[in-house]
PDB file of N, CA and C in Angstrom:
ATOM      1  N   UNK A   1     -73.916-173.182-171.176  1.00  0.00           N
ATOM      2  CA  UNK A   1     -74.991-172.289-171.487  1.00  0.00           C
ATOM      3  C   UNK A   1     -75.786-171.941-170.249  1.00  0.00           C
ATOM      4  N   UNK A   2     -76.561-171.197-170.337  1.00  0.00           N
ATOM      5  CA  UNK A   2     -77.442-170.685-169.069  1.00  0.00           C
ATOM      6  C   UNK A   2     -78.596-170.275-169.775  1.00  0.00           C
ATOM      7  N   UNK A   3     -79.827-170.393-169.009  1.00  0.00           N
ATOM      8  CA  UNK A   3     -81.269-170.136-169.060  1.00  0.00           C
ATOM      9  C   UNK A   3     -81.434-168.814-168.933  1.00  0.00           C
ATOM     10  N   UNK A   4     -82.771-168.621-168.984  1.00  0.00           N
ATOM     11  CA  UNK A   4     -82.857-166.717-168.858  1.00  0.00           C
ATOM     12  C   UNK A   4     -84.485-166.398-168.478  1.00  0.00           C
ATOM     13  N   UNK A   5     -84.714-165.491-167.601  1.00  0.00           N
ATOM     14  CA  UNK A   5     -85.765-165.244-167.027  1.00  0.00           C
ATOM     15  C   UNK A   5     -86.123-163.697-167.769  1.00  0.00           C
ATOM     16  N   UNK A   6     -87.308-163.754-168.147  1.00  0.00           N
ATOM     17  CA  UNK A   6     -87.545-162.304-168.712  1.00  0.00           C
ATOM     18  C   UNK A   6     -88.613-161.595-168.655  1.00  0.00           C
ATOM     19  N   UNK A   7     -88.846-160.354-168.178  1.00  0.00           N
ATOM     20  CA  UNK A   7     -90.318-159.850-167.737  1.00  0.00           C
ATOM     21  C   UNK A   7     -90.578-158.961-168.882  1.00  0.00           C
ATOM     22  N   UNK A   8     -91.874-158.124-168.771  1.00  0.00           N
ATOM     23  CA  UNK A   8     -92.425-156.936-169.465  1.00  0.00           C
ATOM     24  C   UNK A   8     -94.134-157.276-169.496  1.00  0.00           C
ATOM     25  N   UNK A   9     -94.490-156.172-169.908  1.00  0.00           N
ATOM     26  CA  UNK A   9     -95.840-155.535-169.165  1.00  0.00           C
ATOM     27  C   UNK A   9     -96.778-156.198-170.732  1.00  0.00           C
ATOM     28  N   UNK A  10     -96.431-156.595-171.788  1.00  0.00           N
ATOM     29  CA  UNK A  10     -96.954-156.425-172.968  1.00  0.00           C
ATOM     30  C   UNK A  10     -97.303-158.424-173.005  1.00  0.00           C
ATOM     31  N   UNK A  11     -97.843-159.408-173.500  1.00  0.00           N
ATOM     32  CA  UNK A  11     -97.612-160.500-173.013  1.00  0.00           C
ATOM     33  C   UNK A  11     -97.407-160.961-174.357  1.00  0.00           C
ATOM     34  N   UNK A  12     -97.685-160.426-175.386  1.00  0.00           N
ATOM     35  CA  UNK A  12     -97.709-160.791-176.645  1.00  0.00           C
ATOM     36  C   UNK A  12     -96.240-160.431-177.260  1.00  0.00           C
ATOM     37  N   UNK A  13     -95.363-159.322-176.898  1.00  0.00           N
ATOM     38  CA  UNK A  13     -94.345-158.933-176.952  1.00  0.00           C
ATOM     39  C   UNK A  13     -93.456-159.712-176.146  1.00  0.00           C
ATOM     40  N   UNK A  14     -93.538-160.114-175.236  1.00  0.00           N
ATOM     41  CA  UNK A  14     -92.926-161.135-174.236  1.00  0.00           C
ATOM     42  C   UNK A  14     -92.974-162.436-174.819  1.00  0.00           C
ATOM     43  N   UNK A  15     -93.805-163.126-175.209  1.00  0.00           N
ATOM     44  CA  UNK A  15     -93.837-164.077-175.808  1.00  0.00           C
ATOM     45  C   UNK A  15     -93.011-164.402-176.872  1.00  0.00           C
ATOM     46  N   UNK A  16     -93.679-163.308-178.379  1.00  0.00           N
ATOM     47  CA  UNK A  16     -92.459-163.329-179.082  1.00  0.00           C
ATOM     48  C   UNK A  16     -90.782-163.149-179.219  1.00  0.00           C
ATOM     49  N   UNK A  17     -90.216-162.529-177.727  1.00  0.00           N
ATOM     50  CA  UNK A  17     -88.908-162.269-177.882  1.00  0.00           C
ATOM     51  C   UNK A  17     -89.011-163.623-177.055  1.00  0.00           C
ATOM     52  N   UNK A  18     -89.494-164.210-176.385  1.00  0.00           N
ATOM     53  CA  UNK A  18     -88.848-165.753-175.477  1.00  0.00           C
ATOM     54  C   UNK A  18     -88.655-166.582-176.996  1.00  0.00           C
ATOM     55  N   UNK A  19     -89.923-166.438-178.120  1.00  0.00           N
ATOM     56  CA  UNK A  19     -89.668-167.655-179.116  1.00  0.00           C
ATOM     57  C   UNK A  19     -88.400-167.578-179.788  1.00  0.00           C
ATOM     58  N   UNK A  20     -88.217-166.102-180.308  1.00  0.00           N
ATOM     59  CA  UNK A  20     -87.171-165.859-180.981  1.00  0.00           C
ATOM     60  C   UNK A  20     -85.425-166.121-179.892  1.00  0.00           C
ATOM     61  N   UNK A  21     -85.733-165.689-178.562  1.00  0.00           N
ATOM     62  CA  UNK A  21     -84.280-166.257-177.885  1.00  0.00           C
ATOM     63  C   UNK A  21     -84.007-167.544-177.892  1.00  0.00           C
ATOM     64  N   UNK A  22     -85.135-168.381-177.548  1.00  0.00           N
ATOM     65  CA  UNK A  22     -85.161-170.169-177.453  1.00  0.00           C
ATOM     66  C   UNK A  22     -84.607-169.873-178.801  1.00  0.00           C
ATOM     67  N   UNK A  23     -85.356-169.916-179.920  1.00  0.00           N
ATOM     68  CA  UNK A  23     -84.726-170.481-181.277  1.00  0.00           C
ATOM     69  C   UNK A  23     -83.238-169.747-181.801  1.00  0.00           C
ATOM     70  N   UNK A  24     -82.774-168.779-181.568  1.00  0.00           N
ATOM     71  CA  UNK A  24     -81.613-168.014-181.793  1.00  0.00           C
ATOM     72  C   UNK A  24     -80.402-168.877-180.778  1.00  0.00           C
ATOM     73  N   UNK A  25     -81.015-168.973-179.757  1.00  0.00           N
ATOM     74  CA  UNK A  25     -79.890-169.449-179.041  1.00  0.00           C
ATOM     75  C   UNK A  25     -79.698-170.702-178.135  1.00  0.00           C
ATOM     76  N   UNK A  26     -80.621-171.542-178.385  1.00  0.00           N
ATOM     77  CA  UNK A  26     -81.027-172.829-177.814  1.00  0.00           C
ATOM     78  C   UNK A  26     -81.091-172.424-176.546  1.00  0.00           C
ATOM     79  N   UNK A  27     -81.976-172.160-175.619  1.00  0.00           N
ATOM     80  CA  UNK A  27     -81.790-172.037-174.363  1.00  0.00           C
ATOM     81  C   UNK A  27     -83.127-172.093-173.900  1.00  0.00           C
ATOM     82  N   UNK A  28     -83.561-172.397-172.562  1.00  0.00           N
ATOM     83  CA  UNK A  28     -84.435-172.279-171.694  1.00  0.00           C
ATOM     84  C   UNK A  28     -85.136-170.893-171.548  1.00  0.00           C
ATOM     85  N   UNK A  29     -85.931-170.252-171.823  1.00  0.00           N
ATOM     86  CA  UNK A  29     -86.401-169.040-171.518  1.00  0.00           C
ATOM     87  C   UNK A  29     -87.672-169.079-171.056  1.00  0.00           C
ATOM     88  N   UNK A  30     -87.953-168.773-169.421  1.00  0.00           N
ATOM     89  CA  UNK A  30     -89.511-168.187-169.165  1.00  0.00           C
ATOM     90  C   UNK A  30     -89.495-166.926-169.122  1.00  0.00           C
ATOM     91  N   UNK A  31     -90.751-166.722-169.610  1.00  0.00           N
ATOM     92  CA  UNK A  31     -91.747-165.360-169.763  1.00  0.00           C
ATOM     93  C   UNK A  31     -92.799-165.425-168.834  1.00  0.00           C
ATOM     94  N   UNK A  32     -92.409-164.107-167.849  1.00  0.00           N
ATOM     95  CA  UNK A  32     -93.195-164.154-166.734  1.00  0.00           C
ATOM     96  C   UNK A  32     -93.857-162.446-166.646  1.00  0.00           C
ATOM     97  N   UNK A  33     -95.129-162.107-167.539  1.00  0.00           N
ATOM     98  CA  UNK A  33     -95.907-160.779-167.625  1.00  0.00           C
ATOM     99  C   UNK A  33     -95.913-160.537-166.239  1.00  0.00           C
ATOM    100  N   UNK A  34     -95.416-158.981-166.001  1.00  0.00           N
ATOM    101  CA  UNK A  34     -95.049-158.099-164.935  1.00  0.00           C
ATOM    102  C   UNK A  34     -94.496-157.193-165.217  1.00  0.00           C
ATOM    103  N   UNK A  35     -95.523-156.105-164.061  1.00  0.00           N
ATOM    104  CA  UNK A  35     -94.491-154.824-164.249  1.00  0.00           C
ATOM    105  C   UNK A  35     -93.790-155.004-163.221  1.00  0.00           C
ATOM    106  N   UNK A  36     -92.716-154.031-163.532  1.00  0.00           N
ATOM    107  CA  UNK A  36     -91.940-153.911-162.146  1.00  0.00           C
ATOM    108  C   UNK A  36     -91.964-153.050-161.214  1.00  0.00           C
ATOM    109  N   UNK A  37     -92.790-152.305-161.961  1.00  0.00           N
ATOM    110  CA  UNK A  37     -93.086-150.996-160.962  1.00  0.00           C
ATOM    111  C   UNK A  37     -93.966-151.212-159.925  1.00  0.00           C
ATOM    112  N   UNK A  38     -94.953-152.480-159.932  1.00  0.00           N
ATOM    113  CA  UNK A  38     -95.650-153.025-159.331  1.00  0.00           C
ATOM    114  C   UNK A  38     -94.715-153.506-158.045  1.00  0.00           C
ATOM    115  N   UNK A  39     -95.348-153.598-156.744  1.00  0.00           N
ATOM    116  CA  UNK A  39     -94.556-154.341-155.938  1.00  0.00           C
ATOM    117  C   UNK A  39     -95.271-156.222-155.916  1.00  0.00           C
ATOM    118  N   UNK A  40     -96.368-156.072-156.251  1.00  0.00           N
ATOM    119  CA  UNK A  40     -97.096-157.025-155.844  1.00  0.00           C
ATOM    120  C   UNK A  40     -96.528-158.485-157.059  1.00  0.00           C
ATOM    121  N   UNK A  41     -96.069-157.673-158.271  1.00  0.00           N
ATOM    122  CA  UNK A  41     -95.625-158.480-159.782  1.00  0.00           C
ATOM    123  C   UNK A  41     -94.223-158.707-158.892  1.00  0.00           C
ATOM    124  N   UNK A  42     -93.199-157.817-158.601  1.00  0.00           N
ATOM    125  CA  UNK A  42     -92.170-158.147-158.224  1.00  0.00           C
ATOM    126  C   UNK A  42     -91.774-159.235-157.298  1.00  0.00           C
ATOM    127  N   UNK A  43     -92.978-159.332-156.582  1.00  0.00           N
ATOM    128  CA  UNK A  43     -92.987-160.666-155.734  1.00  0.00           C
ATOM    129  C   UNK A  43     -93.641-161.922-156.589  1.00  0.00           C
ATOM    130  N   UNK A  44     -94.462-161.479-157.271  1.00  0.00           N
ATOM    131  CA  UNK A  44     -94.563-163.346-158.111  1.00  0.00           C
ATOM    132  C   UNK A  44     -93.565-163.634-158.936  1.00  0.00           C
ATOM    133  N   UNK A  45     -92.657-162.426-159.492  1.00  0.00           N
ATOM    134  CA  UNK A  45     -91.353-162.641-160.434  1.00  0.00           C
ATOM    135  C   UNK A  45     -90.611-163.590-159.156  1.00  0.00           C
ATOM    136  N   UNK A  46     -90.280-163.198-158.349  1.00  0.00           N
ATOM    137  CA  UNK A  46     -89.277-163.949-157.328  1.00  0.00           C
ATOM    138  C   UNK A  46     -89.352-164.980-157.073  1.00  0.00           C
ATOM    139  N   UNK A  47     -90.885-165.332-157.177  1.00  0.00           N
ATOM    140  CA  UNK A  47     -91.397-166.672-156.744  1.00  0.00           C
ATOM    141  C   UNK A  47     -91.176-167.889-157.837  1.00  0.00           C
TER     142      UNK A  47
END
């Protein structure tokens, strides 16, 4: 199996799709609020 990293701008929407992937598919999922259009988000995503 493998973990999964997942962004979007909404944090409440982000949240709920990490609960529903963890529980659908047993896996590790962080939720990290960011846009991407941002350069400044794109660098704390990396981090």
């Amino acid at each position: 199996g493998a973990n999964l990293v997942i962004t979007g701008r909404n944090k409440g929407k982000l949240d709920k799709a990490k609960e529903e992937l963890e529980k659908l598919y047993g896996i590790k999922v962080l939720a990290v609020p960011a846009n991407i259009e941002s350069g400044a988000d794109n660098e704390a995503v990396a981090k």
